[in-house]
N, C-alpha and C. Protein backbone atom coordinates (compact mmCIF):
# COMPACT_ATOMS: atom_id res chain seq x y z
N UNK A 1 -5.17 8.06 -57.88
CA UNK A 1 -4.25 7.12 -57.30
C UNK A 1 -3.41 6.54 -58.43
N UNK A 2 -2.31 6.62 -58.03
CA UNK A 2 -1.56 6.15 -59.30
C UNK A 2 -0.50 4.83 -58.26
N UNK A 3 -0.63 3.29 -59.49
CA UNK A 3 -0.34 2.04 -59.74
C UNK A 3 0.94 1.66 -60.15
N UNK A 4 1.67 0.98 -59.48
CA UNK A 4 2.61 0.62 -60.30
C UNK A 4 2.88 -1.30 -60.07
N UNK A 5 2.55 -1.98 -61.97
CA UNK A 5 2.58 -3.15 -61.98
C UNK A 5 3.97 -3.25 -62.58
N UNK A 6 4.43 -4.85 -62.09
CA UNK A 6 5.40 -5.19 -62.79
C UNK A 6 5.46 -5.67 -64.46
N UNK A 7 5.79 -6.03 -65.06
CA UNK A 7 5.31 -6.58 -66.62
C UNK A 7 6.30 -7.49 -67.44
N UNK A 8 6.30 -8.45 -67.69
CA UNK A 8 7.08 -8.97 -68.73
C UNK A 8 6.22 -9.53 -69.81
N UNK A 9 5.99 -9.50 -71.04
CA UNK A 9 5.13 -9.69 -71.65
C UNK A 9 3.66 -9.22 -71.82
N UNK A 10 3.48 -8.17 -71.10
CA UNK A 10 2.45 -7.56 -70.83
C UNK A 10 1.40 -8.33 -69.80
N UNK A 11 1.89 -9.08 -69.16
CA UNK A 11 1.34 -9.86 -67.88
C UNK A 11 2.00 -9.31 -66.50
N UNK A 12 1.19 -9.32 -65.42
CA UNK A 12 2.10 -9.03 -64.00
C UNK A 12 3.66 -10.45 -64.65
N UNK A 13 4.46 -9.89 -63.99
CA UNK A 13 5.76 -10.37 -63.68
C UNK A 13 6.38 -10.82 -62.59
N UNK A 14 6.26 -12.21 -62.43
CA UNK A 14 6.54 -12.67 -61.16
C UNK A 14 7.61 -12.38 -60.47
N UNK A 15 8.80 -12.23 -61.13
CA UNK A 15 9.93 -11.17 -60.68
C UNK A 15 10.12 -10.19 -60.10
N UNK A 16 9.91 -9.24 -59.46
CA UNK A 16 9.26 -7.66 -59.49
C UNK A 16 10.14 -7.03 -59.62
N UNK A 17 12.02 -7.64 -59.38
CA UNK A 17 13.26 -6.80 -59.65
C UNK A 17 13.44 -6.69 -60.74
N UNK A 18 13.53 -7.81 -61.47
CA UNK A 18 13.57 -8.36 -62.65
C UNK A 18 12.93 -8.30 -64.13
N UNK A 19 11.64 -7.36 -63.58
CA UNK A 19 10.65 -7.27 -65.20
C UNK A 19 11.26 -6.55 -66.23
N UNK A 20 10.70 -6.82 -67.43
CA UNK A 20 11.13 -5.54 -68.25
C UNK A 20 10.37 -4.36 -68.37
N UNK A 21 8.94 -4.18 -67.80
CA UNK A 21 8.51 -2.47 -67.57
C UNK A 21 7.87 -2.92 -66.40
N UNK A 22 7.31 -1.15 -66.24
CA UNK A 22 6.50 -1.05 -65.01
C UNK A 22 5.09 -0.28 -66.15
N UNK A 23 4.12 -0.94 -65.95
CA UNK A 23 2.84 -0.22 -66.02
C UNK A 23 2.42 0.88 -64.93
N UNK A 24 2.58 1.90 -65.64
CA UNK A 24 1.88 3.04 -64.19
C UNK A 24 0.71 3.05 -64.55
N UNK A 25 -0.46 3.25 -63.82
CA UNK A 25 -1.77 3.67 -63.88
C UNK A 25 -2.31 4.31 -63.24
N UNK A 26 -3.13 5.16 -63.67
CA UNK A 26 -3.80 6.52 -62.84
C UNK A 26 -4.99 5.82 -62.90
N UNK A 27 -5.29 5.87 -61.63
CA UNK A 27 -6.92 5.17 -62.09
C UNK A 27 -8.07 6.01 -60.89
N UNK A 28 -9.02 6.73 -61.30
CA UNK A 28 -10.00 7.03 -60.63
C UNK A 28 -11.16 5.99 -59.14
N UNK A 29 -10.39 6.72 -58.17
CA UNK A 29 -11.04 4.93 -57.23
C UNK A 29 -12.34 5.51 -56.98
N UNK A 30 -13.07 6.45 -57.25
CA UNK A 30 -14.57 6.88 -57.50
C UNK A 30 -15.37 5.97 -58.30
N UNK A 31 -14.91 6.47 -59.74
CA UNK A 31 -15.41 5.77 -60.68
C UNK A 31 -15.05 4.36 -61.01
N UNK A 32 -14.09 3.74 -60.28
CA UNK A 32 -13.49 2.90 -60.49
C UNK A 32 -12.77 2.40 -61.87
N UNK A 33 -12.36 3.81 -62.34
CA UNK A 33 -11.73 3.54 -63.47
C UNK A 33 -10.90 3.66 -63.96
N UNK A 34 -9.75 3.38 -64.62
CA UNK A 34 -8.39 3.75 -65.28
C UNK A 34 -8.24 4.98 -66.19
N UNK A 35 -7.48 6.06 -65.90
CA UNK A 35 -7.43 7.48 -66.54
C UNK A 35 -6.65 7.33 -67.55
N UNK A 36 -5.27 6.54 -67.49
CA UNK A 36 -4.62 6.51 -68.11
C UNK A 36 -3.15 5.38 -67.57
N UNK A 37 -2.50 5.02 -68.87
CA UNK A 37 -1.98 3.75 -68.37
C UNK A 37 -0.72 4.35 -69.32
N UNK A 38 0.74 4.08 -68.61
CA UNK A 38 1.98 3.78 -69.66
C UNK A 38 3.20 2.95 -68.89
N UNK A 39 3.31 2.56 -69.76
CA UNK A 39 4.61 1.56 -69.59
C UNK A 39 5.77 2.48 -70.10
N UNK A 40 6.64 1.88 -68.57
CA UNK A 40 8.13 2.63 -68.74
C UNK A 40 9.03 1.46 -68.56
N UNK A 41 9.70 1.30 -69.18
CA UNK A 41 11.33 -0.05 -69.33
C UNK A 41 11.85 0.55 -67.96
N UNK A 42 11.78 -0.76 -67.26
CA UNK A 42 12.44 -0.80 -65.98
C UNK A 42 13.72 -0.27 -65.89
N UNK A 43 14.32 0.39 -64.86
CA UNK A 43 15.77 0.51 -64.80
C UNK A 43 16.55 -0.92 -64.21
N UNK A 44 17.91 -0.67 -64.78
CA UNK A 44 18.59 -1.57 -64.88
C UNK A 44 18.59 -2.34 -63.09
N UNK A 45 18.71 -4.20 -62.95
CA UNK A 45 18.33 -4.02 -61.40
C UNK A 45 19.57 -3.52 -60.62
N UNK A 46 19.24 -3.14 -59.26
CA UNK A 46 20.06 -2.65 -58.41
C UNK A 46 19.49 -2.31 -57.43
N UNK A 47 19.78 -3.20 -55.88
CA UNK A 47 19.25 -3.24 -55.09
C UNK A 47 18.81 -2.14 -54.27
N UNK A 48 17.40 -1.44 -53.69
CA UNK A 48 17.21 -0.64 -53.48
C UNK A 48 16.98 0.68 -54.21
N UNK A 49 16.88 0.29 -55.46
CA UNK A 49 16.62 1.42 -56.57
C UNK A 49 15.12 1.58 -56.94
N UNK A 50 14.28 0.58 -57.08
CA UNK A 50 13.16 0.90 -57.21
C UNK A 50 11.99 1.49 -56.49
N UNK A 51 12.22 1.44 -54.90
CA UNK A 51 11.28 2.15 -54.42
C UNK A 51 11.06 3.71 -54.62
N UNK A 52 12.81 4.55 -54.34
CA UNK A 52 12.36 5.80 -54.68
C UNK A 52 12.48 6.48 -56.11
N UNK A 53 12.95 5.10 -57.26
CA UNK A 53 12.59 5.72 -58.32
C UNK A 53 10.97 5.88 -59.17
N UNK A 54 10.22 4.47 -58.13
CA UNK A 54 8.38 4.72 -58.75
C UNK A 54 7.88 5.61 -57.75
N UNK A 55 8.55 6.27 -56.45
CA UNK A 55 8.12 7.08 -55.80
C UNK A 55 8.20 8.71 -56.62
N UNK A 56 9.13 8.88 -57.26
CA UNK A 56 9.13 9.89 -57.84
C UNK A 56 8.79 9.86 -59.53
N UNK A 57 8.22 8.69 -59.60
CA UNK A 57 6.82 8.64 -60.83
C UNK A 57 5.54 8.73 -60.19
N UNK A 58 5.54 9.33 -58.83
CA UNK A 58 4.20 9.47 -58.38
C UNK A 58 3.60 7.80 -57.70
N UNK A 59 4.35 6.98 -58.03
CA UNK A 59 3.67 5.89 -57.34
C UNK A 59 2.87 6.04 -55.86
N UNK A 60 2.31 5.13 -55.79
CA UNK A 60 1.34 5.12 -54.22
C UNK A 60 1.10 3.65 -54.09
N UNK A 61 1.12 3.07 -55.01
CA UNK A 61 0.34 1.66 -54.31
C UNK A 61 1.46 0.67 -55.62
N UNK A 62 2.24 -0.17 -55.04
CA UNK A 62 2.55 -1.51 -55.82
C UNK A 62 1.71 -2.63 -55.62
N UNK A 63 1.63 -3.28 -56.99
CA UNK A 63 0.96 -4.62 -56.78
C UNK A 63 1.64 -5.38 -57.65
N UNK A 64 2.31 -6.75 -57.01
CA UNK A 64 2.97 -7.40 -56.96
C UNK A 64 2.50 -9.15 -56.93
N UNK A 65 3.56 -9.83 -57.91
CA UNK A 65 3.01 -11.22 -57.28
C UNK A 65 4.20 -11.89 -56.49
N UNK A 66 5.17 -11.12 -56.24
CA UNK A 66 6.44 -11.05 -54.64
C UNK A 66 7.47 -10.30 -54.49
N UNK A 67 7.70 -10.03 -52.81
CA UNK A 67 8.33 -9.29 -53.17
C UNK A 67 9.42 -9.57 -51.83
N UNK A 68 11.18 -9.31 -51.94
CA UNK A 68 11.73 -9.57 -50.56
C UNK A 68 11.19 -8.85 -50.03
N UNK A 69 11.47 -8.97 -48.38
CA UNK A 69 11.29 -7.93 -46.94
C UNK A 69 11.54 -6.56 -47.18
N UNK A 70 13.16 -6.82 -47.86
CA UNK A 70 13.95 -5.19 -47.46
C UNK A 70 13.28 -4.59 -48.46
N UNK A 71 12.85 -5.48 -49.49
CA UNK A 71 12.06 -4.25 -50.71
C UNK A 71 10.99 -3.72 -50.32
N UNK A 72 9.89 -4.29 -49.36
CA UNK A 72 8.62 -4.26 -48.72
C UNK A 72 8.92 -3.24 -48.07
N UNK A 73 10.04 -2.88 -47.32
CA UNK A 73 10.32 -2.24 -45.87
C UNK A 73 11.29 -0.84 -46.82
N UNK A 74 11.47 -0.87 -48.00
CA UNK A 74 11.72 0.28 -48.24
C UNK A 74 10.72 0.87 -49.15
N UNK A 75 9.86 0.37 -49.82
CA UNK A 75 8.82 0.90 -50.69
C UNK A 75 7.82 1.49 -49.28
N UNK A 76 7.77 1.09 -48.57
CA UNK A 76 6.82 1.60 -47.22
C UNK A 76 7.72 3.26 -46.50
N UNK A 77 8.89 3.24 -46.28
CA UNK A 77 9.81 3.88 -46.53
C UNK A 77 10.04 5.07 -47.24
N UNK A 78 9.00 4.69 -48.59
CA UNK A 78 9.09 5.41 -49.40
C UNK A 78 7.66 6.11 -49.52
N UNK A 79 6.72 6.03 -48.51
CA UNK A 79 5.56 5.97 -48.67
C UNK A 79 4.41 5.07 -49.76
N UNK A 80 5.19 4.17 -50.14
CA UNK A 80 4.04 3.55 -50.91
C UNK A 80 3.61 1.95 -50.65
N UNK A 81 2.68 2.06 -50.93
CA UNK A 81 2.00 0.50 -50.17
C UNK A 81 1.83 -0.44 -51.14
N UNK A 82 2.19 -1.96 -50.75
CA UNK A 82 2.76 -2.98 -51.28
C UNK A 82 1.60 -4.08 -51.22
N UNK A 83 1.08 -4.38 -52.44
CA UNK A 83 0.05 -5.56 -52.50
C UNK A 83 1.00 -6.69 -53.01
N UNK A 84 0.90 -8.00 -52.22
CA UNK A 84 1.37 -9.00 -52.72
C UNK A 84 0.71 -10.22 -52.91
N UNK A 85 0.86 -11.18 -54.11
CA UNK A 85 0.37 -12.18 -54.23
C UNK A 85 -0.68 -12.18 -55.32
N UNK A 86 -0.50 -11.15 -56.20
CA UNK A 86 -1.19 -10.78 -57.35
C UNK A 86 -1.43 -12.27 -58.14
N UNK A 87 -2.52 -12.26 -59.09
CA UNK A 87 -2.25 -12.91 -60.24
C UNK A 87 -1.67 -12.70 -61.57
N UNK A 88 -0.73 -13.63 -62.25
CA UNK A 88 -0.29 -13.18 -64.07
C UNK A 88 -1.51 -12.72 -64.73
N UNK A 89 -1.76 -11.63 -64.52
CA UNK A 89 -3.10 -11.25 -65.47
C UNK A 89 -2.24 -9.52 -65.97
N UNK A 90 -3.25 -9.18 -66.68
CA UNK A 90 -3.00 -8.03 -67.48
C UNK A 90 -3.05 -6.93 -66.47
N UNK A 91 -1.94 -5.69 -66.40
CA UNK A 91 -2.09 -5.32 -65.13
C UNK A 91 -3.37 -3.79 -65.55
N UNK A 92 -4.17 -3.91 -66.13
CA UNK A 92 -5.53 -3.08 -66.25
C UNK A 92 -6.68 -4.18 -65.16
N UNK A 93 -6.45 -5.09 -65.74
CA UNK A 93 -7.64 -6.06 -65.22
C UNK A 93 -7.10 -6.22 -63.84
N UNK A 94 -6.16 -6.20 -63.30
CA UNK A 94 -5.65 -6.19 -61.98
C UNK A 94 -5.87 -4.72 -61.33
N UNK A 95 -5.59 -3.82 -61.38
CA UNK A 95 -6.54 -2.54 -60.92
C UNK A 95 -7.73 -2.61 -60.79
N UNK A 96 -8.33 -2.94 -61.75
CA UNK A 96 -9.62 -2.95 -61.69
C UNK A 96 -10.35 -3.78 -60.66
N UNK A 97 -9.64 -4.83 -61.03
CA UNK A 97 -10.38 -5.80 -59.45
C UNK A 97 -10.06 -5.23 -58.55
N UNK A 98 -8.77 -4.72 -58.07
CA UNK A 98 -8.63 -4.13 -56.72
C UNK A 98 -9.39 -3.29 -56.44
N UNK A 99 -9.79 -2.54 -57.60
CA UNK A 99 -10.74 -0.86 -57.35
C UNK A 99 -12.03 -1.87 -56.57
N UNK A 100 -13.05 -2.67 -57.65
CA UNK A 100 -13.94 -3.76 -57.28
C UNK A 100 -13.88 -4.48 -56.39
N UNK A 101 -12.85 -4.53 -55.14
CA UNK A 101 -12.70 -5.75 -54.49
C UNK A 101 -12.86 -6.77 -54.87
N UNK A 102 -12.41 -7.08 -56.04
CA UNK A 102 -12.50 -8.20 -56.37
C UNK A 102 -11.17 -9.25 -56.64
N UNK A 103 -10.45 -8.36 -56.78
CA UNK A 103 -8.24 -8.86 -56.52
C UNK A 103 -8.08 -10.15 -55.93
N UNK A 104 -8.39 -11.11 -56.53
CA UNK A 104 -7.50 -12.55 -55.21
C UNK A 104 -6.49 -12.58 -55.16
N UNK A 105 -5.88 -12.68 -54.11
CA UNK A 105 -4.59 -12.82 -54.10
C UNK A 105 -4.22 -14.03 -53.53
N UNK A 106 -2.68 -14.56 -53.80
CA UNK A 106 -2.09 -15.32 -52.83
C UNK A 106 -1.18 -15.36 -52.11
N UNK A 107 0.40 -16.04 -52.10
CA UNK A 107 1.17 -15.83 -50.87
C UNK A 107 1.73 -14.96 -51.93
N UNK A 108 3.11 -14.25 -50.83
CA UNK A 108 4.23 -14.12 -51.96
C UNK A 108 5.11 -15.22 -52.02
N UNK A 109 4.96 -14.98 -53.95
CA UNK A 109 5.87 -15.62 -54.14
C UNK A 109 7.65 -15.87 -54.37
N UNK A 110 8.07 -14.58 -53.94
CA UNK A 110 9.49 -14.35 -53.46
C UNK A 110 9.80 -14.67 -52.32
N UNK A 111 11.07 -15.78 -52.61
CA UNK A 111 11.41 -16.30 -51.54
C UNK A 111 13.14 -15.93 -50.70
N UNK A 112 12.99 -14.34 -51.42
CA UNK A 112 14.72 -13.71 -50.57
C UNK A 112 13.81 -12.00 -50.19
């Protein structure tokens, strides 16, 4: 299953248009473990650009701490499924809880 977090500083990024990379992660949901992790510098923003450009990095699952509607409704669109309400944590330790059920989340926090 491969991840895609937002990042500014190497923390989720409350922004999700806005970050400066995306952490991809391949992570084994057996073992519950991370295969491998890289950060790619976001493309420049532009509305509607990111769903089918992490779709064709293989994305499957975003996790997010918000995100608008139309972005929700085109990443779904795009086949990939949208966790929102993440915490600023490191986005390894955020996989990982999700693998663990252990992920709290809260609202989103994007409010367009």
């Amino acid at each position: 299953m491969k991840y895609a977090i937002p990042v500014n500083g190497g923390i989720l990024s409350a922004h999700f248009g806005h970050c400066e990379q995306f952490a991809l992660i391949d992570a084994d949901e057996k073992s519950k473990s991370i295969i491998r992790k890289e950060l790619v510098a976001s493309p420049a923003h532009q509305p509607g650009l990111l769903p089918p450009w992490l779709a064709k990095q293989g994305v499957q699952v975003v996790i997010a701490g918000g995100m608008g509607g139309s972005a929700i409704s085109l990443f779904q669109q795009n086949g990939i499924t949208v966790l929102l309400g993440a915490p600023a944590a490191e986005p390894e330790k955020i996989v990982i809880d999700y693998l663990n059920g252990n992920l709290v989340t809260g609202d989103n926090v994007c409010d367009h």
